[in-house]
PDB file of N, CA and C in Angstrom:
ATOM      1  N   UNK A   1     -19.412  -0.647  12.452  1.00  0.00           N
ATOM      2  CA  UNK A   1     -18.805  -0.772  11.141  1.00  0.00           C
ATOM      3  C   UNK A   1     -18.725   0.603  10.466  1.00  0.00           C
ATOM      4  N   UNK A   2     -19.458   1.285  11.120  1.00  0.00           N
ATOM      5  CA  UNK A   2     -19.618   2.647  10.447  1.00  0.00           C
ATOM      6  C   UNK A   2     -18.603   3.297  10.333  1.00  0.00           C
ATOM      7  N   UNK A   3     -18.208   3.364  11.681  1.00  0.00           N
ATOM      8  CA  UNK A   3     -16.909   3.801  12.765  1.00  0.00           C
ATOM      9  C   UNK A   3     -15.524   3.811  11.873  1.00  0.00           C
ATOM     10  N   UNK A   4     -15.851   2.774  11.371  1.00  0.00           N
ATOM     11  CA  UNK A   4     -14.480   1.513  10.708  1.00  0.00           C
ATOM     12  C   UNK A   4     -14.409   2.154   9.857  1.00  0.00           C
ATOM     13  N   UNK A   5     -15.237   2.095   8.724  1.00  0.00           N
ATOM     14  CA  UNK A   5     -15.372   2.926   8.045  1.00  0.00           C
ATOM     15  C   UNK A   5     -14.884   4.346   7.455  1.00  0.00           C
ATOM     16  N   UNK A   6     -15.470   5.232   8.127  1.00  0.00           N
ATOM     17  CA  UNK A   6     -14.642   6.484   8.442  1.00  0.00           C
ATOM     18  C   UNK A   6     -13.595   6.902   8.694  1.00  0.00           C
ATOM     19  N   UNK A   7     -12.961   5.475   9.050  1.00  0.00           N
ATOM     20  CA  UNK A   7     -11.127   5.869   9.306  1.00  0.00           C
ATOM     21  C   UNK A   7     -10.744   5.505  10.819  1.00  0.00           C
ATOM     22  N   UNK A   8     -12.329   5.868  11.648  1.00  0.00           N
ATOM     23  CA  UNK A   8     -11.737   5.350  13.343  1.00  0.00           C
ATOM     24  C   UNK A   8     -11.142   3.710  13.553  1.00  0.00           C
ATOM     25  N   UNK A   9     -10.354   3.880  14.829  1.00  0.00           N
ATOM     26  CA  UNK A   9      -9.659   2.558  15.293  1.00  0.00           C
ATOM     27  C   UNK A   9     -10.216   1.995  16.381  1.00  0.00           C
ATOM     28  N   UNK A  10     -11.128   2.655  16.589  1.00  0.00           N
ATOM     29  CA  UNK A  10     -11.848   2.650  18.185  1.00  0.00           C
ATOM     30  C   UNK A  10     -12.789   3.156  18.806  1.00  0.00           C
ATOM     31  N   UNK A  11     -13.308   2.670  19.892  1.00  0.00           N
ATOM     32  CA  UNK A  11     -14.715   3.723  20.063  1.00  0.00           C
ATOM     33  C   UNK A  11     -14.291   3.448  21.878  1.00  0.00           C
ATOM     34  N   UNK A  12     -14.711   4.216  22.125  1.00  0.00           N
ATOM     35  CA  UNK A  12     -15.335   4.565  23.870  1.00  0.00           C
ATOM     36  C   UNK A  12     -16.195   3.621  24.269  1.00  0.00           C
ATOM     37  N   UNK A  13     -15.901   2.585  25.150  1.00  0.00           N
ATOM     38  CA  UNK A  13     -17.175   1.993  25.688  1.00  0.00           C
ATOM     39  C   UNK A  13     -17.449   2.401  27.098  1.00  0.00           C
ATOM     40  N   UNK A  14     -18.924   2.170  27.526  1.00  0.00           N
ATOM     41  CA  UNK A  14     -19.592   2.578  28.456  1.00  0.00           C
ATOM     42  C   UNK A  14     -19.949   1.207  29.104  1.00  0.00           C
ATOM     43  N   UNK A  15     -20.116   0.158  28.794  1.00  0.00           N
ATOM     44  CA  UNK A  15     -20.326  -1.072  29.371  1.00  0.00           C
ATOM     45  C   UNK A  15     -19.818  -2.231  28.907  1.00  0.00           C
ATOM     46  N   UNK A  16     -19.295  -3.474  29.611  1.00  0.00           N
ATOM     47  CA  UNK A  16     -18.132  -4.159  29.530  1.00  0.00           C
ATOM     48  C   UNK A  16     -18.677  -5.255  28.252  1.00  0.00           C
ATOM     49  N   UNK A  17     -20.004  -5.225  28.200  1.00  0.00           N
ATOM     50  CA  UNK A  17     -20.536  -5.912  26.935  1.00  0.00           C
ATOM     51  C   UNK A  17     -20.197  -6.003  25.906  1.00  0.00           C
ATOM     52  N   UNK A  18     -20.153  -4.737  25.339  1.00  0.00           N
ATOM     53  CA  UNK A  18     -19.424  -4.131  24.378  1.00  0.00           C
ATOM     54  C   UNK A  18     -18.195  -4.323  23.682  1.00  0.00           C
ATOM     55  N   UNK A  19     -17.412  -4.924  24.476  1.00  0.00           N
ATOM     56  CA  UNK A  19     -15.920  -5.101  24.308  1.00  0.00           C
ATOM     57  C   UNK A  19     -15.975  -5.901  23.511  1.00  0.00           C
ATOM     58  N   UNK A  20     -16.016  -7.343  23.025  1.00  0.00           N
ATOM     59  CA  UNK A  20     -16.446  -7.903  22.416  1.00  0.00           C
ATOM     60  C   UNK A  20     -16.380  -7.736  20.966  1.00  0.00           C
ATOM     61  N   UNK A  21     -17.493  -6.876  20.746  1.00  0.00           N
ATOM     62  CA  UNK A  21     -17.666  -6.682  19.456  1.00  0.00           C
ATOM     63  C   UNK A  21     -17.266  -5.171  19.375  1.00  0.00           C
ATOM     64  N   UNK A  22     -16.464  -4.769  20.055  1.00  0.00           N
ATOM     65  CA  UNK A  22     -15.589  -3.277  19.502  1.00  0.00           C
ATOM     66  C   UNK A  22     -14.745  -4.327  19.097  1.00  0.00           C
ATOM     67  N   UNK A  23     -14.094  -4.938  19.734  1.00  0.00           N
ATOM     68  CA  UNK A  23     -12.313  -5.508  19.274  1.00  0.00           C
ATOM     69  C   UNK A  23     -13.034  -6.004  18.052  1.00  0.00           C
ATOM     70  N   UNK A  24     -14.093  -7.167  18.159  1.00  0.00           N
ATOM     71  CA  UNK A  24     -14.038  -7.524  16.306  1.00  0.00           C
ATOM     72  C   UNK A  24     -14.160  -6.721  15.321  1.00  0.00           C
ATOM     73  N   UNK A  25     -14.794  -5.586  15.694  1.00  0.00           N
ATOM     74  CA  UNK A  25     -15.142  -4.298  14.758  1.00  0.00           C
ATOM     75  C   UNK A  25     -13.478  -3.540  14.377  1.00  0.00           C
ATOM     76  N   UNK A  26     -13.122  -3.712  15.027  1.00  0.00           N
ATOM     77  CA  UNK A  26     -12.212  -2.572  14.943  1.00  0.00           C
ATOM     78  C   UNK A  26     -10.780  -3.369  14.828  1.00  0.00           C
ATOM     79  N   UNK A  27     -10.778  -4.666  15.028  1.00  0.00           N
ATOM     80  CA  UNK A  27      -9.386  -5.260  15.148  1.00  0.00           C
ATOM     81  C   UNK A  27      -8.686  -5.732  13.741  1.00  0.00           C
ATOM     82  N   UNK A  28      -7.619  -5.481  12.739  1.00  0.00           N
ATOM     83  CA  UNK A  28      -7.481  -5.923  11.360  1.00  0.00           C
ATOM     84  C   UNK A  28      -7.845  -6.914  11.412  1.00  0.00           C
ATOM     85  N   UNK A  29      -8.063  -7.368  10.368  1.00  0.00           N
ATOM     86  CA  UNK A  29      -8.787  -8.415   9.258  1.00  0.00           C
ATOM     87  C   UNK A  29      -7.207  -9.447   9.590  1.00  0.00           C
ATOM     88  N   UNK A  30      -7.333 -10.748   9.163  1.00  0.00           N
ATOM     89  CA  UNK A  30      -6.339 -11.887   9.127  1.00  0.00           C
ATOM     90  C   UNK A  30      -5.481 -11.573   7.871  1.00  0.00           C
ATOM     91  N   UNK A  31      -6.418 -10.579   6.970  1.00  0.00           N
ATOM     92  CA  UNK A  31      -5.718 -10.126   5.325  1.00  0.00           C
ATOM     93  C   UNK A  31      -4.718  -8.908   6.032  1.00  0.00           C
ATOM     94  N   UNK A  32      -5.517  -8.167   6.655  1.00  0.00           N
ATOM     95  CA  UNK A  32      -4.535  -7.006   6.715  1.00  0.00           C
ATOM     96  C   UNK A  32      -3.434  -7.401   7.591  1.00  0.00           C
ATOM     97  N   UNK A  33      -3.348  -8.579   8.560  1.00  0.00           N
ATOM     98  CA  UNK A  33      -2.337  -9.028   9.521  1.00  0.00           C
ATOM     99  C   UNK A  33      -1.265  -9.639   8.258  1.00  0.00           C
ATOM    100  N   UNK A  34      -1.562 -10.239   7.477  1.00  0.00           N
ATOM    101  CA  UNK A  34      -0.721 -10.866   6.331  1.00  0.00           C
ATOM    102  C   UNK A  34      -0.621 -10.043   5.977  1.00  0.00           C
ATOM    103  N   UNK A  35      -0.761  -9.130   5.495  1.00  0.00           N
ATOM    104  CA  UNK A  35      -0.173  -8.028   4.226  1.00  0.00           C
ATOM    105  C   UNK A  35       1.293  -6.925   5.498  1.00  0.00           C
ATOM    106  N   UNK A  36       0.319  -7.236   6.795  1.00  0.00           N
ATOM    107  CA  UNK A  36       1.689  -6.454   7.731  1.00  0.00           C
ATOM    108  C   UNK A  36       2.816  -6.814   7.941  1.00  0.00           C
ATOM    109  N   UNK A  37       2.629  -8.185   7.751  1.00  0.00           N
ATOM    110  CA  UNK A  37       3.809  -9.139   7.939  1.00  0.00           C
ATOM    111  C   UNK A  37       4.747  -9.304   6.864  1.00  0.00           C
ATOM    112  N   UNK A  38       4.209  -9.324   5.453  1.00  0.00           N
ATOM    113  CA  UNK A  38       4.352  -9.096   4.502  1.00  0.00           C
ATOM    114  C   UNK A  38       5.619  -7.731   4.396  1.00  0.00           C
ATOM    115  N   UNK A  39       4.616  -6.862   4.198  1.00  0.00           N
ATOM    116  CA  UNK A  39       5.053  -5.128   3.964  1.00  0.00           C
ATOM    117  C   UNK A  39       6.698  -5.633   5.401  1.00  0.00           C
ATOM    118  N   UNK A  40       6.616  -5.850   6.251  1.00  0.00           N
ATOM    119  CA  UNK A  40       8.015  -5.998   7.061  1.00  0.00           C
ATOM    120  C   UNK A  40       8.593  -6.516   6.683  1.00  0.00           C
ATOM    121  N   UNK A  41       8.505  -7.841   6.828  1.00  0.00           N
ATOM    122  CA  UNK A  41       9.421  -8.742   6.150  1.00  0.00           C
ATOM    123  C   UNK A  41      10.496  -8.805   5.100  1.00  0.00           C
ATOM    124  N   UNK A  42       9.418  -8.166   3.798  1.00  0.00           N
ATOM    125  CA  UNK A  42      10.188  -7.541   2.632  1.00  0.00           C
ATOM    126  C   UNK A  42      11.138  -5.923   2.781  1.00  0.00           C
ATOM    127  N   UNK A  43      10.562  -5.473   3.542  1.00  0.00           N
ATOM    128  CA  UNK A  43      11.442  -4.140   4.210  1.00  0.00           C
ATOM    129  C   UNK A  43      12.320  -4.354   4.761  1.00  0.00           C
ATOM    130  N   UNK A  44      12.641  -5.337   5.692  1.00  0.00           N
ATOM    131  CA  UNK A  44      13.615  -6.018   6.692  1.00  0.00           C
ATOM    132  C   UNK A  44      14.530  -6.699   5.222  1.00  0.00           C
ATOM    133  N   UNK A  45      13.855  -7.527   4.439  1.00  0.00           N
ATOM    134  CA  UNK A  45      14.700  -8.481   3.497  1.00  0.00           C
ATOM    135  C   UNK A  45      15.632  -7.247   2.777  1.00  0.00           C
ATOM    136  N   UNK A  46      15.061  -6.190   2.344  1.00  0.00           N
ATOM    137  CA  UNK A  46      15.565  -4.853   1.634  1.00  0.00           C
ATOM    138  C   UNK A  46      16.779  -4.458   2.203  1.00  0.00           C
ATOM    139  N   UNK A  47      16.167  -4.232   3.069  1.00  0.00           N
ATOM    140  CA  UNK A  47      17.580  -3.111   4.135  1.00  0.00           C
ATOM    141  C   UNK A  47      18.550  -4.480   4.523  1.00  0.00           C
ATOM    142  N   UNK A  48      18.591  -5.222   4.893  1.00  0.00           N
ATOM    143  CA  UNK A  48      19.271  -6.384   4.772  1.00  0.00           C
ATOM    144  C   UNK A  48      20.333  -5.894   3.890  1.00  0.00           C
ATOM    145  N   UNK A  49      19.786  -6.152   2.351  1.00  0.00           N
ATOM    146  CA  UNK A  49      20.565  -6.326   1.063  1.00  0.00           C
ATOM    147  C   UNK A  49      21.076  -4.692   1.037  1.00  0.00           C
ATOM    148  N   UNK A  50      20.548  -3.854   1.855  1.00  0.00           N
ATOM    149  CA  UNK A  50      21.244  -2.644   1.217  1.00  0.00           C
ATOM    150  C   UNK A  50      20.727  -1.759   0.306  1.00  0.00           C
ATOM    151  N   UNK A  51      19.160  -2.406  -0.225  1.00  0.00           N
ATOM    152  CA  UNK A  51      18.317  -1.596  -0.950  1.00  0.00           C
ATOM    153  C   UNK A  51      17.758  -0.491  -0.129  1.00  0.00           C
ATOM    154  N   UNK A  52      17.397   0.662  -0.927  1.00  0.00           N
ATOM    155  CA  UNK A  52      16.714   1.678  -0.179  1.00  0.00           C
ATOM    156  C   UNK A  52      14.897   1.528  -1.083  1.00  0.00           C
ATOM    157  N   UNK A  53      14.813   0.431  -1.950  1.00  0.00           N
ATOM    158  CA  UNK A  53      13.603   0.594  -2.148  1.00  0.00           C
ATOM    159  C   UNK A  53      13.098  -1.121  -2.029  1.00  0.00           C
ATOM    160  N   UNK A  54      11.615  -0.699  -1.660  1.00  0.00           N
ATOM    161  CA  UNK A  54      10.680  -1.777  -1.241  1.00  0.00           C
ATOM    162  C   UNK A  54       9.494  -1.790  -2.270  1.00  0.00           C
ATOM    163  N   UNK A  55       8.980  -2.712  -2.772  1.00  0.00           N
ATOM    164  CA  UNK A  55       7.926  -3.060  -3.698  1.00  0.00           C
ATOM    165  C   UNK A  55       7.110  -4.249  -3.003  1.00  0.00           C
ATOM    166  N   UNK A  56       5.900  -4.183  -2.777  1.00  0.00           N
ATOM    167  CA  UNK A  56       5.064  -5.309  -2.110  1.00  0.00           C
ATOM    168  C   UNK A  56       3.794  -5.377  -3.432  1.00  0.00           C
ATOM    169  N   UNK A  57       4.001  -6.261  -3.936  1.00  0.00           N
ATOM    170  CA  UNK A  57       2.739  -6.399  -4.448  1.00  0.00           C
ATOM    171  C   UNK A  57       2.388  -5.195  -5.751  1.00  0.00           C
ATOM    172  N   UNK A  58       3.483  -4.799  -5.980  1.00  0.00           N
ATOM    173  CA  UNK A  58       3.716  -3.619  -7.466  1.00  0.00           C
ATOM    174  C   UNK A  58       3.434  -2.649  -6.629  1.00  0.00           C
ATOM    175  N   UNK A  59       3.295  -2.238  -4.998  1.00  0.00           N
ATOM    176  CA  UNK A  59       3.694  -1.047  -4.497  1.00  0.00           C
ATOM    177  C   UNK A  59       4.489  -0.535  -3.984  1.00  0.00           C
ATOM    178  N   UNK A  60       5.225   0.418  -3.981  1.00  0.00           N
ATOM    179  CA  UNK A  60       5.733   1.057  -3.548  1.00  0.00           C
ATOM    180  C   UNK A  60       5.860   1.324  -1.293  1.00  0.00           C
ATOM    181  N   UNK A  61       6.934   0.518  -0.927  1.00  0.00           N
ATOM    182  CA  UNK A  61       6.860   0.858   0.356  1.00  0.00           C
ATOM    183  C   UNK A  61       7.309   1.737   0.903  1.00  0.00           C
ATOM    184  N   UNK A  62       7.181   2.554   1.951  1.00  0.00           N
ATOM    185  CA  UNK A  62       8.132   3.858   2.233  1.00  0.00           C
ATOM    186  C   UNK A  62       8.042   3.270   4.033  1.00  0.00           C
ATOM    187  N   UNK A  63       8.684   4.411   4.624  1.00  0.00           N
ATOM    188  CA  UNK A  63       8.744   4.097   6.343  1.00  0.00           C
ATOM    189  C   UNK A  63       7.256   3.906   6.794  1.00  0.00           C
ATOM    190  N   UNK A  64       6.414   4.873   6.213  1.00  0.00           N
ATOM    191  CA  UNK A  64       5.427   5.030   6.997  1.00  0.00           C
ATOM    192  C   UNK A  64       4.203   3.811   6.883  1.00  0.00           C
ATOM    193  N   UNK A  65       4.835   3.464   5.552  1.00  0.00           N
ATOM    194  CA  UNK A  65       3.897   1.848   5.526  1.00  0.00           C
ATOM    195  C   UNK A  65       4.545   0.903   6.680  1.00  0.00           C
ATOM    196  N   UNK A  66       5.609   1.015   6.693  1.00  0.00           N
ATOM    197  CA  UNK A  66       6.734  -0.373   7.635  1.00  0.00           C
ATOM    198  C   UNK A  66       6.011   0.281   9.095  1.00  0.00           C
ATOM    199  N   UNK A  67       5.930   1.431   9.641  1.00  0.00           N
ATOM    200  CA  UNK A  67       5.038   1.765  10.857  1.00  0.00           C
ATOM    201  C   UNK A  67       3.687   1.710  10.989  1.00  0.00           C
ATOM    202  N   UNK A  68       2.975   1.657   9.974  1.00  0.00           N
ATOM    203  CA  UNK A  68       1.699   1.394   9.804  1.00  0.00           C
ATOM    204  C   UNK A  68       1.415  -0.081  10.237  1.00  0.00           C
ATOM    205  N   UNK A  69       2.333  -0.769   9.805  1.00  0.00           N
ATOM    206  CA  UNK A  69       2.022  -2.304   9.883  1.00  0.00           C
ATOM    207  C   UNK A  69       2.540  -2.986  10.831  1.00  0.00           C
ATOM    208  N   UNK A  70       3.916  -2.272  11.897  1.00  0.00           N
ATOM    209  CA  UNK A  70       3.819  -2.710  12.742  1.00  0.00           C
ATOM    210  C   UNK A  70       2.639  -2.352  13.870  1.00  0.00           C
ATOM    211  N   UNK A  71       2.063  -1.105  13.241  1.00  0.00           N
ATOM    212  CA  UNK A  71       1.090  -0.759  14.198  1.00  0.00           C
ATOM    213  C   UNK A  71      -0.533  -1.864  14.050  1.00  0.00           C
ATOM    214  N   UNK A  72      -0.671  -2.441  13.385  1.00  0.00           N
ATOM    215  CA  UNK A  72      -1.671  -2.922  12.866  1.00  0.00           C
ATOM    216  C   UNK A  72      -1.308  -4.580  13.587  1.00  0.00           C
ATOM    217  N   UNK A  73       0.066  -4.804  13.426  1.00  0.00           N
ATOM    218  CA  UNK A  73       0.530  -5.930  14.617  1.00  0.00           C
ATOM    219  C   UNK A  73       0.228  -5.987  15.955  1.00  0.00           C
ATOM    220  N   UNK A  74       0.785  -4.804  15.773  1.00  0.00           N
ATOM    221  CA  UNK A  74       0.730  -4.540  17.675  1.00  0.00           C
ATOM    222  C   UNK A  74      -0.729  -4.115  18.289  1.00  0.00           C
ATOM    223  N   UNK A  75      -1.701  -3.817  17.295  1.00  0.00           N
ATOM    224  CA  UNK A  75      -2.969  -4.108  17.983  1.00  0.00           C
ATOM    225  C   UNK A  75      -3.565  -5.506  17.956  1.00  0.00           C
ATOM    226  N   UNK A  76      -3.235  -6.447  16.663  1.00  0.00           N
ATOM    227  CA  UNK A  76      -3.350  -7.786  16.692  1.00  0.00           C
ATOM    228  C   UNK A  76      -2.931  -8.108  17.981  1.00  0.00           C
ATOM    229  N   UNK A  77      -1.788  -7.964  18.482  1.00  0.00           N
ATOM    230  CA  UNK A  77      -1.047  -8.669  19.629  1.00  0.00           C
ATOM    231  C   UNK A  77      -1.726  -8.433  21.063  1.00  0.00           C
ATOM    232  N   UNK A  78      -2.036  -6.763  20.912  1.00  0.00           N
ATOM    233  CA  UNK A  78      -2.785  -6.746  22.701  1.00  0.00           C
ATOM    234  C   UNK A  78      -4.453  -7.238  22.257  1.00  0.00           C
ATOM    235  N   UNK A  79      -4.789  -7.155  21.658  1.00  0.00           N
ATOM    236  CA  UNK A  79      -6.152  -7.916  21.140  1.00  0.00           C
ATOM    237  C   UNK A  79      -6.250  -9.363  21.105  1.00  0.00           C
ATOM    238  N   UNK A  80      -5.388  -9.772  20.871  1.00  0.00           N
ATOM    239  CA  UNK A  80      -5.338 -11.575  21.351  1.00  0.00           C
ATOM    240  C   UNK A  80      -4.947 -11.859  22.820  1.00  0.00           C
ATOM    241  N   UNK A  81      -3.894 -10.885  23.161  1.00  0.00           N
ATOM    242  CA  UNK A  81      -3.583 -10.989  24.609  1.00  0.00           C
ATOM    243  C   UNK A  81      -5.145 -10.498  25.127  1.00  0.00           C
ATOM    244  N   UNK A  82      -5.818  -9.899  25.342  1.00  0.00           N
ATOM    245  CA  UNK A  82      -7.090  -9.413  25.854  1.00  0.00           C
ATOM    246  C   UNK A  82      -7.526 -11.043  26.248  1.00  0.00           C
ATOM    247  N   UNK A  83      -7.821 -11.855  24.888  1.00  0.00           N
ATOM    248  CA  UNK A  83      -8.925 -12.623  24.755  1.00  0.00           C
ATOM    249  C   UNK A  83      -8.378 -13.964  25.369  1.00  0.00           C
ATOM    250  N   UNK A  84      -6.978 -13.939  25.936  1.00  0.00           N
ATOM    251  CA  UNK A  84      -6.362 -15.073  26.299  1.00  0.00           C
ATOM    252  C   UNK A  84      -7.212 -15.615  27.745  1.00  0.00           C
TER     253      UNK A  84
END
């Protein structure tokens, strides 16, 4: 949690035990998977209409949030694929 903390996404494991509770440590929250889906969705609904601006929640979205959150997907996604 420390790890998490600090900003890391990940740690090095040395034994297969581990795995486990790195992915729960380190894998977004069910909040931050909603808020990713979210932050797209409304970006996608935007550019749709032709807007160049995005507001989620009285913030301000830019590209690098819309890549942030697909990135935060796409570890959801090989992280469930893992556990299948």
């Amino acid at each position: 949690m420390q790890g998490r903390k600090l900003g890391f996404d990940g740690k090095t494991l040395i034994h297969p035990k581990t795995i486990d509770v790195a992915n729960e440590t380190f894998s977004p929250s069910k909040k931050e998977a909603e808020k990713a889906h979210k932050i797209i969705a409304e970006f996608e609904k935007a550019t749709a209409a032709g807007s160049g601006v995005v507001v989620v929640d009285g913030k301000l979205i830019e590209n690098l949030h819309v890549a942030n959150a697909k990135r935060i997907l796409a570890i959801v996604d090989a992280v469930n694929k893992m556990r299948r």
